[in-house]
N, C-alpha and C. Protein backbone atom coordinates (compact mmCIF):
# COMPACT_ATOMS: atom_id res chain seq x y z
N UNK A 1 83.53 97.95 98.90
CA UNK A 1 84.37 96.81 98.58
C UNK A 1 85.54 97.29 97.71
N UNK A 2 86.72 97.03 98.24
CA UNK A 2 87.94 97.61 97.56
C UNK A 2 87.94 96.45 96.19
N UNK A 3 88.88 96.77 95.01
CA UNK A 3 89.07 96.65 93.83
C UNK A 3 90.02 96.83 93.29
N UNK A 4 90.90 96.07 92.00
CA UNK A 4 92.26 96.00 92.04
C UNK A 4 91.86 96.34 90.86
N UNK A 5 92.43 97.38 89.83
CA UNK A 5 92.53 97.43 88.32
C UNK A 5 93.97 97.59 87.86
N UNK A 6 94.37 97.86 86.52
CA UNK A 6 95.58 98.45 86.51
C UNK A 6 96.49 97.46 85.69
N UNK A 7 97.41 97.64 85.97
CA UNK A 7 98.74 96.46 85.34
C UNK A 7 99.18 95.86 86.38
N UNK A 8 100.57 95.26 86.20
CA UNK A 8 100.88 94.64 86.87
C UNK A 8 102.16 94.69 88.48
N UNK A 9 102.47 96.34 88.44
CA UNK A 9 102.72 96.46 89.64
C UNK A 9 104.04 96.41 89.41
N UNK A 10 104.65 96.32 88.16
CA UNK A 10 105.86 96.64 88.30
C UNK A 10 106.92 97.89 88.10
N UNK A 11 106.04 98.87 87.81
CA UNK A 11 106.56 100.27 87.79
C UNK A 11 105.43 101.31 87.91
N UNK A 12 105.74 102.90 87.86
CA UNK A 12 104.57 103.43 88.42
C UNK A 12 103.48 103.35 87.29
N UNK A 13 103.93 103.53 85.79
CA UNK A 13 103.71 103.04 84.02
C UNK A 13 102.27 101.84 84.48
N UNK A 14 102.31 100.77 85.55
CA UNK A 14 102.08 99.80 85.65
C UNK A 14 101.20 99.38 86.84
N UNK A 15 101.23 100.62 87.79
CA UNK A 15 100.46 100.16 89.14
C UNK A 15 99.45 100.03 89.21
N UNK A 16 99.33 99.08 90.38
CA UNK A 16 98.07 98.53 90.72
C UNK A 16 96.99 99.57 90.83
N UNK A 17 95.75 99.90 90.44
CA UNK A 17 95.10 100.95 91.03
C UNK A 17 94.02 100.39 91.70
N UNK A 18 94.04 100.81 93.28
CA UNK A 18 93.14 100.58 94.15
C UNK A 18 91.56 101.69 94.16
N UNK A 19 90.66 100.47 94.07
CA UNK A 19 89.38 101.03 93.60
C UNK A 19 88.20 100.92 94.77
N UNK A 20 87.82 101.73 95.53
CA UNK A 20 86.67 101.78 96.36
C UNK A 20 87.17 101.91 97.72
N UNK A 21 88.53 102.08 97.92
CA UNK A 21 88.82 102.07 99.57
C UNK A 21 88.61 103.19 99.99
N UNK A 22 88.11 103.86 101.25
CA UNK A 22 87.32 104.99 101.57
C UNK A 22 88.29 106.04 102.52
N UNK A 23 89.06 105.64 102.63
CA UNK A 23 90.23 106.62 103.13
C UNK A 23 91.72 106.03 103.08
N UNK A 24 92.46 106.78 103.43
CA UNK A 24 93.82 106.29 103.62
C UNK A 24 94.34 104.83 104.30
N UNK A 25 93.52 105.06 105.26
CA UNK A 25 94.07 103.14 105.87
C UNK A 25 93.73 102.17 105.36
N UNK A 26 92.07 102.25 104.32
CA UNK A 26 91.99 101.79 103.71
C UNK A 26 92.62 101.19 102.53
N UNK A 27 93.45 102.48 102.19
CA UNK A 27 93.93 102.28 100.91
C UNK A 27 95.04 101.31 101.27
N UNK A 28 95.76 101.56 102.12
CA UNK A 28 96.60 100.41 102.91
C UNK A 28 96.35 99.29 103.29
N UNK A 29 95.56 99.15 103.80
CA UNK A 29 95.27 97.20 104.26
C UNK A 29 94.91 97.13 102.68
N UNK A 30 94.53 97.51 101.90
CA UNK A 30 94.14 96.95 100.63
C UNK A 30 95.75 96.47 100.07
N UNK A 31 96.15 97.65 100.02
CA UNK A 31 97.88 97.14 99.65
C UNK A 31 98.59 96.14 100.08
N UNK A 32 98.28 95.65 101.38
CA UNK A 32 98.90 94.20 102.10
C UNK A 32 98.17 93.55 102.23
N UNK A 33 96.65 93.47 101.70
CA UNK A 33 96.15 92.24 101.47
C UNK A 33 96.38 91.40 99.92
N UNK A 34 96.62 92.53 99.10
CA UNK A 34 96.96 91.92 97.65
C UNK A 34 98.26 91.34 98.24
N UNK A 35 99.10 91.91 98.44
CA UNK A 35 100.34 91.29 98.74
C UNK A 35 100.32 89.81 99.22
N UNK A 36 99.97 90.02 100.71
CA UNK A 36 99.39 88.63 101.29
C UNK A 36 98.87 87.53 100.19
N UNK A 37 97.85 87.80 99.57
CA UNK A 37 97.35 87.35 98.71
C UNK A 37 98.23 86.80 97.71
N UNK A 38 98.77 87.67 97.13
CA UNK A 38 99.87 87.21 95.93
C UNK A 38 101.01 86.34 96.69
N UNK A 39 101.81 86.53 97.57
CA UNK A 39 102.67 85.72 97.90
C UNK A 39 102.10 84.23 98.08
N UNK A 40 100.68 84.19 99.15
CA UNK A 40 100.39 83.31 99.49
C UNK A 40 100.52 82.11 97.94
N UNK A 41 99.91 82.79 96.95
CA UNK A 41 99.91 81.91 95.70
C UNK A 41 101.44 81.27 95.61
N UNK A 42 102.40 82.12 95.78
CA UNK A 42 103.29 81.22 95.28
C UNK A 42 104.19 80.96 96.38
N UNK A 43 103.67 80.52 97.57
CA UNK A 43 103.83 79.84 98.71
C UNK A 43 105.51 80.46 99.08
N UNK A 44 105.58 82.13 99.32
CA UNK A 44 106.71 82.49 99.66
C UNK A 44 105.99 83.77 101.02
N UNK A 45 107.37 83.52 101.83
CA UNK A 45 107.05 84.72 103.02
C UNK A 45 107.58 85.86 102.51
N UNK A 46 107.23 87.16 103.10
CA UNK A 46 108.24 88.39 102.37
C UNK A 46 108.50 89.68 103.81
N UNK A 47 108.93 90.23 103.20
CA UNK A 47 109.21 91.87 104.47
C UNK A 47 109.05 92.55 103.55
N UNK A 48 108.21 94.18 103.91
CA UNK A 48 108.50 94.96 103.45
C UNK A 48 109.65 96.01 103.88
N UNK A 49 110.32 96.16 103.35
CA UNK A 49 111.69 96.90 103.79
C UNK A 49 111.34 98.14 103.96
N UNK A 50 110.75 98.41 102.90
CA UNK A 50 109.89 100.35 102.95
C UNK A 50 109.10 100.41 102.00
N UNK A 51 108.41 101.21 102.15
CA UNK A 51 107.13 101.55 101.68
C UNK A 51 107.91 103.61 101.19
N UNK A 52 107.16 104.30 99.82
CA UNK A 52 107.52 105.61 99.56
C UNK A 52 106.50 106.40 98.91
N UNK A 53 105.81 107.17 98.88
CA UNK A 53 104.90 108.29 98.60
C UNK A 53 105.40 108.72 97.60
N UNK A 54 104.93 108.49 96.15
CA UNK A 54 105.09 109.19 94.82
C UNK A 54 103.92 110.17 94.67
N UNK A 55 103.91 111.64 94.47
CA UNK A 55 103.43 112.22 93.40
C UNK A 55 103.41 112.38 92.06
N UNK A 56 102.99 112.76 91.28
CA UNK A 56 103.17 112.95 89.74
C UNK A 56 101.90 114.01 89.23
N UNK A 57 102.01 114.37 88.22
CA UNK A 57 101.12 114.99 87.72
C UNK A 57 99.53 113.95 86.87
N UNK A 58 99.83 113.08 87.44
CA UNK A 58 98.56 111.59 87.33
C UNK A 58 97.75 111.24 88.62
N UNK A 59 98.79 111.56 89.88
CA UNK A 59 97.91 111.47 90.80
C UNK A 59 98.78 111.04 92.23
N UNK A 60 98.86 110.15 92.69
CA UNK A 60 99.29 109.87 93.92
C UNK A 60 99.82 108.13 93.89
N UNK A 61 100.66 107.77 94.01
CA UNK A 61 101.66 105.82 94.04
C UNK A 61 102.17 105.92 95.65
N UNK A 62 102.02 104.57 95.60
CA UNK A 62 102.99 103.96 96.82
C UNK A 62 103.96 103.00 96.24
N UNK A 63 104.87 102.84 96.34
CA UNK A 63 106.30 101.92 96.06
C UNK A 63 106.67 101.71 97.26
N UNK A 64 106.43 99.58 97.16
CA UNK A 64 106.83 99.03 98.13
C UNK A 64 107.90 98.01 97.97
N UNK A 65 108.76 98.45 98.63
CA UNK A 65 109.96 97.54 98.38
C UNK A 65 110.25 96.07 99.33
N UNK A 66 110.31 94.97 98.79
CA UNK A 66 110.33 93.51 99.64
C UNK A 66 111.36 92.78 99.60
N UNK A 67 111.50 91.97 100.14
CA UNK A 67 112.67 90.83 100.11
C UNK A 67 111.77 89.73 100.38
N UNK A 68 111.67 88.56 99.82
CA UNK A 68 111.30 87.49 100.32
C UNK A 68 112.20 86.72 100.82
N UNK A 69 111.79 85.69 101.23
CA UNK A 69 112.36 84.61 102.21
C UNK A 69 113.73 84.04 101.83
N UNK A 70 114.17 84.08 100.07
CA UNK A 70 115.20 83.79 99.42
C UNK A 70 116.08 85.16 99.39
N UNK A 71 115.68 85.95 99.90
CA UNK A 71 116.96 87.19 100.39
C UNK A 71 116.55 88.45 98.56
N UNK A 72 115.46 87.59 97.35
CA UNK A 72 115.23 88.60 96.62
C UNK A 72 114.61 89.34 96.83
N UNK A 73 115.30 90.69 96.22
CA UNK A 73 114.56 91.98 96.55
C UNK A 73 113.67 92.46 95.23
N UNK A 74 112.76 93.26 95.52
CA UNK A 74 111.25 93.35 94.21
C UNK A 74 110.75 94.56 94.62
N UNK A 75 109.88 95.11 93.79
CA UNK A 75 109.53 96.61 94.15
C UNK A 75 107.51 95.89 94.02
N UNK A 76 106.46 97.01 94.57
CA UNK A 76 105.47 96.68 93.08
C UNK A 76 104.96 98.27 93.58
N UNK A 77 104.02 98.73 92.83
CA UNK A 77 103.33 99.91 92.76
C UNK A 77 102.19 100.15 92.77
N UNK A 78 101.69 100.75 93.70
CA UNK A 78 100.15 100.82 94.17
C UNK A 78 99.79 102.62 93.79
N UNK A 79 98.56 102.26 92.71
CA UNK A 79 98.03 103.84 92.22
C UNK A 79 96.84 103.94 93.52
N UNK A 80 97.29 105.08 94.47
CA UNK A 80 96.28 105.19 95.63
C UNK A 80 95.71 106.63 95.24
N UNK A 81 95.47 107.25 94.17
CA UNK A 81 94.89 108.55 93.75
C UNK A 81 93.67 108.65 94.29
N UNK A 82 92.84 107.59 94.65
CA UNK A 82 91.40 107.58 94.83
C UNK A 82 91.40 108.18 96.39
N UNK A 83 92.09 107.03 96.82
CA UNK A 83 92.02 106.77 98.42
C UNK A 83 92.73 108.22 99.42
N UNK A 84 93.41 108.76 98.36
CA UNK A 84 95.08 109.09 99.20
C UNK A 84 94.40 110.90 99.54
N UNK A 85 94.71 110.91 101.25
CA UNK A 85 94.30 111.97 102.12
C UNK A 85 92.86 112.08 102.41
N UNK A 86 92.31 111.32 102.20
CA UNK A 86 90.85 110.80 102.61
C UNK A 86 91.29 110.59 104.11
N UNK A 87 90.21 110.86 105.15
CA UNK A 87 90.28 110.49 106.30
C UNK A 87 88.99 110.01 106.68
């Protein structure tokens, strides 16, 4: 069962860290189901424009960049260190 810890997703300082997903695709549908999830709350549609692969000496991020339905653009940050090159 995947698991969300972490902050709040607004820089890498801050990302979400995904907990229990068992490989890489995992670690992904986990990432667009929070999403899903979170928008759904505040009743907005979104795109992801791109998605980017951070390293660091902490571990492994995804930075996903969106626009919602009002044309704003938003970043958030997913810590996939657990998940990331698991197959």
């Amino acid at each position: 069962m995947v698991k969300y810890e972490g902050g709040a997703g607004t820089s890498i300082r801050e990302a979400i860290k995904i907990i229990g997903a068992q490989n890489d695709r995992e670690g992904v549908d986990a990432e667009y189901r929070f999403l899903a999830r979170i928008f759904s709350v505040i009743r907005l549609h979104f795109t992801v424009l791109f998605q980017e692969l951070f390293r660091n000496k902490d571990g492994y991020y995804d930075r996903l960049v969106l626009m919602d339905e009002n044309g704003k653009i938003s970043e958030i940050w997913f810590d996939i260190t657990e998940c990331y090159g698991k197959w």
